[in-house]
N, C-alpha and C. Protein backbone atom coordinates (compact mmCIF):
# COMPACT_ATOMS: atom_id res chain seq x y z
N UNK A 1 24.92 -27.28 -0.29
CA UNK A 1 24.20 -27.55 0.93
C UNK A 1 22.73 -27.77 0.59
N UNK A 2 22.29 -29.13 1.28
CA UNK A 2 20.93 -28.79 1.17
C UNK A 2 19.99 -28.34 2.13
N UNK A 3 18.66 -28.21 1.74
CA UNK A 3 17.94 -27.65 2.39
C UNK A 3 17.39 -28.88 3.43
N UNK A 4 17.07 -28.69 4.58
CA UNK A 4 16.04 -29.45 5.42
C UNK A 4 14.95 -30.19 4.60
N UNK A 5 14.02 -29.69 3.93
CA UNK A 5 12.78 -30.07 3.35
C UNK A 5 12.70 -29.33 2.15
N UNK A 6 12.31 -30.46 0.62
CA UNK A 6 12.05 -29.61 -0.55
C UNK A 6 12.90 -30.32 -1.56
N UNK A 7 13.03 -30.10 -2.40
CA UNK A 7 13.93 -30.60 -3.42
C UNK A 7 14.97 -29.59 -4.37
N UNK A 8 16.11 -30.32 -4.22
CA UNK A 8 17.02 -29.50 -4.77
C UNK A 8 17.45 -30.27 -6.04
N UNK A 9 17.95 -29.19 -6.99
CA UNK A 9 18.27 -29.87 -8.06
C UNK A 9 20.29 -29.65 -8.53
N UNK A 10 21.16 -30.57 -8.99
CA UNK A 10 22.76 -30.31 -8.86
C UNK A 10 22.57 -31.59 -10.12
N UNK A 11 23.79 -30.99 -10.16
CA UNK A 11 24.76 -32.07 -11.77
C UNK A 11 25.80 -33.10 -10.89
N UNK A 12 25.82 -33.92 -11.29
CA UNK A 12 27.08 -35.17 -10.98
C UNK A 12 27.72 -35.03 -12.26
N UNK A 13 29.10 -35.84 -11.85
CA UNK A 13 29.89 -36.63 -12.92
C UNK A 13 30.33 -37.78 -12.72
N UNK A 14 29.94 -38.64 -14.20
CA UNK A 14 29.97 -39.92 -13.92
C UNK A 14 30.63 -40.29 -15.70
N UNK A 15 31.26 -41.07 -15.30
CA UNK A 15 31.86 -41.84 -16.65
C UNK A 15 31.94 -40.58 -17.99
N UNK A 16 32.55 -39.31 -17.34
CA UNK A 16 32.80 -38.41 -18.51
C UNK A 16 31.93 -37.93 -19.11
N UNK A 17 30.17 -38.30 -18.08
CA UNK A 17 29.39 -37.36 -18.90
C UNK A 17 28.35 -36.58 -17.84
N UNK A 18 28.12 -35.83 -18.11
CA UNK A 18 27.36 -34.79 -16.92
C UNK A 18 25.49 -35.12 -17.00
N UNK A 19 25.23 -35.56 -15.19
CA UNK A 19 23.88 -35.56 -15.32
C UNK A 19 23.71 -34.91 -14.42
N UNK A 20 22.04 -34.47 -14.55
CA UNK A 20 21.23 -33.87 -13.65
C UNK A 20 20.62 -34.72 -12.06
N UNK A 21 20.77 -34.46 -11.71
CA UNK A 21 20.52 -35.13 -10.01
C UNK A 21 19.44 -34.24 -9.33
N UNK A 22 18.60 -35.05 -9.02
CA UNK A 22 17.76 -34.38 -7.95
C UNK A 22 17.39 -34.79 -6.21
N UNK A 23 17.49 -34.41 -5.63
CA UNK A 23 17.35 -34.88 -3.99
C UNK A 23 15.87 -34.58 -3.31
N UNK A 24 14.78 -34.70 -3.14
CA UNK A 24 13.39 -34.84 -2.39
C UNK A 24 13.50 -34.86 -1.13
N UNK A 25 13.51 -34.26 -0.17
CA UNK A 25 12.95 -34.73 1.25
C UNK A 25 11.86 -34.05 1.47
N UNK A 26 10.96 -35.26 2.71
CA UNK A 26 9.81 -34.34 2.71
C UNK A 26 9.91 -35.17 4.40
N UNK A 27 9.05 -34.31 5.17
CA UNK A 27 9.24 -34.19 6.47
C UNK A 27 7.67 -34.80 6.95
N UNK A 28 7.65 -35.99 7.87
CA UNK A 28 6.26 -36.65 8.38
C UNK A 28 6.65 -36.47 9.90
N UNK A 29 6.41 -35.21 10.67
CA UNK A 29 6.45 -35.47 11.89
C UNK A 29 8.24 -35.35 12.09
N UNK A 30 8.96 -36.15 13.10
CA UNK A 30 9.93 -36.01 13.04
C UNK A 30 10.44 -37.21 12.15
N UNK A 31 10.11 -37.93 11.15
CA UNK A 31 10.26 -38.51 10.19
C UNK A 31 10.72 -37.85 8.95
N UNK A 32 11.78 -38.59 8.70
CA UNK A 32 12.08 -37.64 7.06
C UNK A 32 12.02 -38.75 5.81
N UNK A 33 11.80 -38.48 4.79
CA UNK A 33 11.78 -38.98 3.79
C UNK A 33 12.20 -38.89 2.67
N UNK A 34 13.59 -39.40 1.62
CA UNK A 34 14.22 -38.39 0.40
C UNK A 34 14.33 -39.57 0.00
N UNK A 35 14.12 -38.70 -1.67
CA UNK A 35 14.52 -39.65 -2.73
C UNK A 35 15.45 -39.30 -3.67
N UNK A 36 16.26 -39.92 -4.35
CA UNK A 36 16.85 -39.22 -5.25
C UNK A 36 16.67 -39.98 -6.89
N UNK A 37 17.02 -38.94 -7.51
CA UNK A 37 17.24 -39.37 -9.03
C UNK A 37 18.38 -38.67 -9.76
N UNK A 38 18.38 -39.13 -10.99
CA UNK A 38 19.83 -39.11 -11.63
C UNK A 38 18.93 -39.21 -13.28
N UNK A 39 18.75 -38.16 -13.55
CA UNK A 39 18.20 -37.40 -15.00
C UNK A 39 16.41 -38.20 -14.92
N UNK A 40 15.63 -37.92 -14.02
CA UNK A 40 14.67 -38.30 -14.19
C UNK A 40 13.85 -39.95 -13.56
N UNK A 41 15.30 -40.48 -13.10
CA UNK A 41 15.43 -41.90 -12.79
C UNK A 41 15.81 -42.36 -11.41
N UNK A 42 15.44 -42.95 -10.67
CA UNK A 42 15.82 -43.71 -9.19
C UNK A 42 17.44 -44.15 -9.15
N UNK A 43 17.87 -43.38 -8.36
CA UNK A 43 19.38 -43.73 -8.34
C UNK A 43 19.43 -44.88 -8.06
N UNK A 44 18.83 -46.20 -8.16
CA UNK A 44 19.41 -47.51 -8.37
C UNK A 44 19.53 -48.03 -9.73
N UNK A 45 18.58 -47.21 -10.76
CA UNK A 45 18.79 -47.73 -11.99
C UNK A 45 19.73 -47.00 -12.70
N UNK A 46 20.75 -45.62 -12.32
CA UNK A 46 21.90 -45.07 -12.19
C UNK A 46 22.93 -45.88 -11.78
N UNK A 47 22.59 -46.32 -10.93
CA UNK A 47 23.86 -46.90 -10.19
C UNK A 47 24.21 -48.44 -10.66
N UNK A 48 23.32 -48.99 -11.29
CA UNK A 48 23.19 -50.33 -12.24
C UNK A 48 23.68 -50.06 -13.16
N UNK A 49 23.21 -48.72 -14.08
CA UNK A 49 23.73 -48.56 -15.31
C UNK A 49 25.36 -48.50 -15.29
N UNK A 50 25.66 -47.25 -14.25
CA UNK A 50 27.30 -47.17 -13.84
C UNK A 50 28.03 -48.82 -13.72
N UNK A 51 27.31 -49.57 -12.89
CA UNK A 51 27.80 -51.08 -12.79
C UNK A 51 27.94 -51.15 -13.96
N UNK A 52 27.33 -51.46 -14.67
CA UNK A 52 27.67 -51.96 -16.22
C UNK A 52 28.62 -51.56 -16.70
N UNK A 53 28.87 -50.42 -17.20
CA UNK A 53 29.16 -49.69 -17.87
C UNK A 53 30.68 -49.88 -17.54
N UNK A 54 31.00 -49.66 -16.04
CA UNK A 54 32.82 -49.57 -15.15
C UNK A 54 32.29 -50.97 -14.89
N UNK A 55 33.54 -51.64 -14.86
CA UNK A 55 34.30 -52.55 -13.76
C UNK A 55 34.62 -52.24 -12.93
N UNK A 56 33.95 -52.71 -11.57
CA UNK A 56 34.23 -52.04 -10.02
C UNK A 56 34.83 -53.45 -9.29
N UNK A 57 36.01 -52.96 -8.76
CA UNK A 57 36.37 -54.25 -7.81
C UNK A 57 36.91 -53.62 -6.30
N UNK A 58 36.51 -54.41 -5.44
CA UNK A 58 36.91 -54.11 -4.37
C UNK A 58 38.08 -55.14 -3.66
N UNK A 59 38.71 -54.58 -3.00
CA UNK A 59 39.52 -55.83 -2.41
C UNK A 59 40.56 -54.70 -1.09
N UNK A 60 40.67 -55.62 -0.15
CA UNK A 60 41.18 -55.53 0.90
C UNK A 60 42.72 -55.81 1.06
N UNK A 61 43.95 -54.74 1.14
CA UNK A 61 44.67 -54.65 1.43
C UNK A 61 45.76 -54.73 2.80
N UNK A 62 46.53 -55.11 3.62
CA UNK A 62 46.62 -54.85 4.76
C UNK A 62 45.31 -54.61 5.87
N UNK A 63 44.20 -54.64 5.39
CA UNK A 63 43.30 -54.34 6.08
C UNK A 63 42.56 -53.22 6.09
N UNK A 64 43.02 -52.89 4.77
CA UNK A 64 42.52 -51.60 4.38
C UNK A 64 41.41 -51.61 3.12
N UNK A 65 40.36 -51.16 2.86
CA UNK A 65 39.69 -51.48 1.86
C UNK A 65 39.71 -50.74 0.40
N UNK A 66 40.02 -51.58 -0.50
CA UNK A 66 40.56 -50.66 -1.82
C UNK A 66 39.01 -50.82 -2.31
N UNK A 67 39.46 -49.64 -3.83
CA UNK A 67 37.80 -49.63 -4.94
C UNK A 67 38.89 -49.26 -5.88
N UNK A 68 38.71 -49.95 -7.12
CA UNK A 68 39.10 -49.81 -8.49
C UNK A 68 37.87 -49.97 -9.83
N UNK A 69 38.06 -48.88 -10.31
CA UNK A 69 36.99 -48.50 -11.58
C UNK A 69 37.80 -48.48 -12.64
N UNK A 70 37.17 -49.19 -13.41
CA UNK A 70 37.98 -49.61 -14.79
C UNK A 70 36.75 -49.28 -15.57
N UNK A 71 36.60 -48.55 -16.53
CA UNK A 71 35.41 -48.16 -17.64
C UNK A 71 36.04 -47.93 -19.17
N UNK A 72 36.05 -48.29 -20.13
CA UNK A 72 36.11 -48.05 -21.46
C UNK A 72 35.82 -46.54 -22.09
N UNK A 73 37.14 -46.63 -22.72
CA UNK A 73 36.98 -45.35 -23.40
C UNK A 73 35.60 -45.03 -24.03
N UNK A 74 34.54 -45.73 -24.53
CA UNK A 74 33.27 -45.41 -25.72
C UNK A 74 32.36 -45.00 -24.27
N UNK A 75 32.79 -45.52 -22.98
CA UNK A 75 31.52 -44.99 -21.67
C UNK A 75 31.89 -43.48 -21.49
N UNK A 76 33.47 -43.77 -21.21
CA UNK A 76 33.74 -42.46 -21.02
C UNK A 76 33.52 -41.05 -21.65
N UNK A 77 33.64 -41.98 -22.62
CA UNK A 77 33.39 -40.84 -24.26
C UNK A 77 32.10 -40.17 -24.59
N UNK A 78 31.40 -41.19 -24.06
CA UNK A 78 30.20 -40.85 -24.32
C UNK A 78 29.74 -41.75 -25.66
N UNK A 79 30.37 -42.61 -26.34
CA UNK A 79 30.54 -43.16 -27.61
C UNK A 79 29.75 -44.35 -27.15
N UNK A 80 29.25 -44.98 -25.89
CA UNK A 80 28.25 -46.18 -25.98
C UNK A 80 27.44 -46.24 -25.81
């Protein structure tokens, strides 16, 4: 759980290897504001790296929406 305002710090798992995650909110009035990171870094350049790294495909079933992750053993491994 997080807190309202402040930064908390938690581990993810991603491609078989464990990072540090951090969450920021900070409160302007009834305005809120959070950021996050993923070992020091803006979870978009996390979430790019993950792109790379897996093959993500999406596709629509009956009308239902699938996600398939395909990643290499050396990501998973930690070996790339």
């Amino acid at each position: 759980m997080f807190k309202l305002v402040g930064t908390t710090l938690f581990a993810i798992m991603a491609s078989g290897k464990k990072y540090l995650a951090e969450i920021s909110i900070d409160a302007n009035g009834f305005n809120y504001l959070y950021k996050l990171s993923i070992n020091g870094n803006p979870v978009s350049s996390f979430s790019e790296r993950m792109r790379v790294i897996n093959k993500t495909f999406r596709f629509q079933v009956d009308g239902q929406e699938h996600l398939v992750v395909l990643g290499s053993c050396a990501s998973a491994c930690g070996m790339a």
